[in-house]
N, C-alpha and C. Protein backbone atom coordinates (compact mmCIF):
# COMPACT_ATOMS: atom_id res chain seq x y z
N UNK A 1 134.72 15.04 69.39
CA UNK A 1 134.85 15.96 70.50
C UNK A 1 133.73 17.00 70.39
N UNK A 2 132.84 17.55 71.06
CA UNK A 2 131.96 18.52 71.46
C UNK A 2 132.59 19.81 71.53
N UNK A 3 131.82 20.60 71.01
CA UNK A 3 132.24 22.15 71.23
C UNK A 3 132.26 22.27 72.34
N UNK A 4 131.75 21.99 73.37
CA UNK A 4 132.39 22.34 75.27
C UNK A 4 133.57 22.01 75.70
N UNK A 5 133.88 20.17 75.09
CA UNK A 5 134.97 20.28 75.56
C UNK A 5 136.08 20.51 74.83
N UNK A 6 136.09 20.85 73.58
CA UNK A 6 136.86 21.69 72.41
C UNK A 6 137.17 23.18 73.36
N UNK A 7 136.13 23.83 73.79
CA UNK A 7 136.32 25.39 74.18
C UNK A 7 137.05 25.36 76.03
N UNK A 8 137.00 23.89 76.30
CA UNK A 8 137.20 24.23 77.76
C UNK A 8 138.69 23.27 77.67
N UNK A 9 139.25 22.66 76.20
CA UNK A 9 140.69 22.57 76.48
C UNK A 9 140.95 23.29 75.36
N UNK A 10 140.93 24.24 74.52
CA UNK A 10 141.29 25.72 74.33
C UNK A 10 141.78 26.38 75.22
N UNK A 11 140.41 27.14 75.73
CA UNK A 11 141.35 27.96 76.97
C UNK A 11 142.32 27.60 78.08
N UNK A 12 142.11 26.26 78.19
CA UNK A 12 143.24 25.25 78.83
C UNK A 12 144.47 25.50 78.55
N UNK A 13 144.46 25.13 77.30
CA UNK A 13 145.57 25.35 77.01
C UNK A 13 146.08 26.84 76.79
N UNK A 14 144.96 27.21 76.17
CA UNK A 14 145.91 29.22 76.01
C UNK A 14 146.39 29.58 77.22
N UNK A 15 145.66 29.23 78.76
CA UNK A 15 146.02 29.82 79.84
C UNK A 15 147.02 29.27 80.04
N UNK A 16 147.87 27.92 79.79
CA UNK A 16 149.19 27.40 79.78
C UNK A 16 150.15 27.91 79.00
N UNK A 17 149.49 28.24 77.93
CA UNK A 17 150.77 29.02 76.76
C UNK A 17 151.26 30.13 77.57
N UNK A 18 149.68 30.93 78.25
CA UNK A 18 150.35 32.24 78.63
C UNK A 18 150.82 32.30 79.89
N UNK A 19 150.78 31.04 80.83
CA UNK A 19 151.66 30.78 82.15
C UNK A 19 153.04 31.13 81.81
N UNK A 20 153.53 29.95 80.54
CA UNK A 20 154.58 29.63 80.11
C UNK A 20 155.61 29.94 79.31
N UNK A 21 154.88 31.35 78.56
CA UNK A 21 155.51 31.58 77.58
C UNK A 21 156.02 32.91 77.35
N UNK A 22 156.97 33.62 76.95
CA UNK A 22 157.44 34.94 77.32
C UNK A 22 156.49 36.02 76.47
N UNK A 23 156.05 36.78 76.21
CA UNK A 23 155.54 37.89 75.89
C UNK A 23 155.24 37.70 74.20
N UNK A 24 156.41 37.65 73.85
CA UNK A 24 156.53 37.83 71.68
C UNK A 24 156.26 36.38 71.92
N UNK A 25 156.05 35.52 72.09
CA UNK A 25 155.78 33.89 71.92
C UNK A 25 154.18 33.52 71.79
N UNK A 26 153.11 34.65 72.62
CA UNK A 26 151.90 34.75 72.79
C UNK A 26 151.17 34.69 71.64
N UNK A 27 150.91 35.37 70.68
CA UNK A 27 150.45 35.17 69.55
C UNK A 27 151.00 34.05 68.33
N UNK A 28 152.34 34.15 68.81
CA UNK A 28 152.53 32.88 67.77
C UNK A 28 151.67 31.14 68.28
N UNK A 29 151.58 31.09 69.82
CA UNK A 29 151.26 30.05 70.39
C UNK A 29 150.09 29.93 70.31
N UNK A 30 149.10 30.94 70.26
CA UNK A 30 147.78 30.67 70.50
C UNK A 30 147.63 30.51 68.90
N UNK A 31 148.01 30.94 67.96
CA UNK A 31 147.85 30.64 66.60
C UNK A 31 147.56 29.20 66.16
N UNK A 32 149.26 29.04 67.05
CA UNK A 32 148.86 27.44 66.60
C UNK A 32 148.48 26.29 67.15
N UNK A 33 147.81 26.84 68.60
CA UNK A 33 146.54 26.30 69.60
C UNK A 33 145.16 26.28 68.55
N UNK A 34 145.35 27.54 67.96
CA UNK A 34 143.94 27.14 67.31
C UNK A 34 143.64 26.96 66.25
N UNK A 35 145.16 26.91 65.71
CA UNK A 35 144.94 25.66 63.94
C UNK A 35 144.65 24.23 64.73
N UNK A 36 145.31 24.04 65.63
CA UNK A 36 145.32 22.46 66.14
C UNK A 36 143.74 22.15 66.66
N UNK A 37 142.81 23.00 67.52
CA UNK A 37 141.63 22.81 67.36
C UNK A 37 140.51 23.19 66.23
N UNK A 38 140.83 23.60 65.52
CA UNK A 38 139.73 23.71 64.31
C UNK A 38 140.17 22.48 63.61
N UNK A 39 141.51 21.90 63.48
CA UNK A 39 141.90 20.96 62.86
C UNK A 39 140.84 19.61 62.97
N UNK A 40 141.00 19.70 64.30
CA UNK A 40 139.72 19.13 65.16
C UNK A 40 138.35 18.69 64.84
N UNK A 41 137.55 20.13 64.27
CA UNK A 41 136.20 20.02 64.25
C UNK A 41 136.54 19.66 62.60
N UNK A 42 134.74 19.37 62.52
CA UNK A 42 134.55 19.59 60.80
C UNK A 42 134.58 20.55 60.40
N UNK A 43 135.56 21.37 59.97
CA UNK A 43 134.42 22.81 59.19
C UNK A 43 135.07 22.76 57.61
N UNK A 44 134.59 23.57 57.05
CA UNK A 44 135.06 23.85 55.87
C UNK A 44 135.51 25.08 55.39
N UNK A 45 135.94 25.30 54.46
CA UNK A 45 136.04 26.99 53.73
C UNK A 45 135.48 27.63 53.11
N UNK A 46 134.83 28.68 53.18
CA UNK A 46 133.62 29.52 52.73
C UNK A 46 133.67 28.74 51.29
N UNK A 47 134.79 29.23 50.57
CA UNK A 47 134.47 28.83 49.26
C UNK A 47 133.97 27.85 49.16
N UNK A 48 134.33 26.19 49.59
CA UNK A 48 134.27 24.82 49.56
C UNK A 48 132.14 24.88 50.29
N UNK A 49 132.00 25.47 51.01
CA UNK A 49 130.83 25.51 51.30
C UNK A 49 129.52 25.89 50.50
N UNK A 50 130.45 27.26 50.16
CA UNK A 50 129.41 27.62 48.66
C UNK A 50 129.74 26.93 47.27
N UNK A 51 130.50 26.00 47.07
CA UNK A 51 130.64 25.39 46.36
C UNK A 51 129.66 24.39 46.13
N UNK A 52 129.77 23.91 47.50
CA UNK A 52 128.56 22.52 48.01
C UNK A 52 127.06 22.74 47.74
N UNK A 53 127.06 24.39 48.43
CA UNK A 53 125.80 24.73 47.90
C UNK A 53 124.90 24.67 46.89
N UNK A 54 126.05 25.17 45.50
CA UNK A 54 125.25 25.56 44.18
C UNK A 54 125.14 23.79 43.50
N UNK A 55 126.21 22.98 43.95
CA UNK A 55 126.02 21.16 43.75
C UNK A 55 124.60 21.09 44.48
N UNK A 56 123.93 21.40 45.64
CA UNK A 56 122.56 20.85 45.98
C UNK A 56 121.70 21.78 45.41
N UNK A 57 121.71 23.05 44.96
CA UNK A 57 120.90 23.47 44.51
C UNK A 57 120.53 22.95 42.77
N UNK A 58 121.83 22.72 42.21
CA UNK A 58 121.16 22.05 41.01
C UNK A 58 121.10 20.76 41.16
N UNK A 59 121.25 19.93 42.47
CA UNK A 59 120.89 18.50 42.44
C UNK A 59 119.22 18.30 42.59
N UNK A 60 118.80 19.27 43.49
CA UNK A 60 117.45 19.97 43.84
C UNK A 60 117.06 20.09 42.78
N UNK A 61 116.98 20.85 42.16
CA UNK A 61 116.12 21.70 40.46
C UNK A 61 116.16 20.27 39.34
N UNK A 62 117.33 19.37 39.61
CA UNK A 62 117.03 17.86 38.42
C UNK A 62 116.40 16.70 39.48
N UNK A 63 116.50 17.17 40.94
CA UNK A 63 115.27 15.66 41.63
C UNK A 63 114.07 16.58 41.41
N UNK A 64 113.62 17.63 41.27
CA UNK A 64 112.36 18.32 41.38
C UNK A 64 111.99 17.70 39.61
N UNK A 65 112.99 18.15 38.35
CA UNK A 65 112.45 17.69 37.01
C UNK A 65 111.88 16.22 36.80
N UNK A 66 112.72 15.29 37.87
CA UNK A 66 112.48 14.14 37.34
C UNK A 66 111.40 13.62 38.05
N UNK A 67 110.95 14.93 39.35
CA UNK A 67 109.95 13.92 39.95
C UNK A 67 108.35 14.26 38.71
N UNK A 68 108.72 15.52 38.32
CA UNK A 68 107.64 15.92 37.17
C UNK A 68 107.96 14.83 36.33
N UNK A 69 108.80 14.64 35.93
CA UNK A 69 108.74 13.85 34.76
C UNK A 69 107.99 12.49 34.94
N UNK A 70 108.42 11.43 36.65
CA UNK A 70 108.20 10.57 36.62
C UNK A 70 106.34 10.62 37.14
N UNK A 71 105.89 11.84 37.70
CA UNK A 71 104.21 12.38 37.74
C UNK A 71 103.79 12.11 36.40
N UNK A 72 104.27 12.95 35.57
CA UNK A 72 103.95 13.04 33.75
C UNK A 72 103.50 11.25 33.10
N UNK A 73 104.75 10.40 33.76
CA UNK A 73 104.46 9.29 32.87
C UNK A 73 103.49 8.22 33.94
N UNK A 74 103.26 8.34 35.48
CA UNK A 74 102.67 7.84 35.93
C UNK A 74 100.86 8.02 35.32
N UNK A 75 101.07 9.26 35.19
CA UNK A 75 99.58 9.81 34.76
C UNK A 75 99.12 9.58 33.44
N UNK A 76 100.24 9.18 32.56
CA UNK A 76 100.01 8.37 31.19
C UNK A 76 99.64 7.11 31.22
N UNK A 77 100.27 6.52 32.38
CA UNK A 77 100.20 5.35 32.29
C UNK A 77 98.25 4.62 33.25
N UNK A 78 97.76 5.98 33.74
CA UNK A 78 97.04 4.96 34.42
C UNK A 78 95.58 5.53 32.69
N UNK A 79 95.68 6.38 32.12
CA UNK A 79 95.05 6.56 31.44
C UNK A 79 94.70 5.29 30.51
């Protein structure tokens, strides 16, 4: 699903909750209008994100060693 039409049956629906629904019901409904669309998208949780992060940053720093390393023995080898 696309964030347009994610945001244009959102408010779809909130404007139905709030046709339909008495006053104290409003915040509980849209709450769980919009666990049910984030449920939706991909996202993740800050933590889980910066988690991911510091995994590519040291996956980065050992493909950067080994590409030295595998420069190092190419250059031995044509000697």
């Amino acid at each position: 699903m696309d964030k347009h039409n994610f945001l244009d049956d959102l408010q779809a629906r909130i404007n139905q909750v709030l046709a339909n629904s008495p006053a104290k019901d409003i915040e509980k409904n849209v709450k769980s209008m919009m666990s049910q669309g984030f449920s939706k998208l991909d996202l993740v949780t800050r933590e889980e994100f910066d988690v991911q992060t510091q995994v590519l940053a040291r996956t980065r720093a050992r493909l950067e060693a080994l590409e030295a390393q595998v420069a190092e023995l190419e250059a031995r080898l044509k000697k």
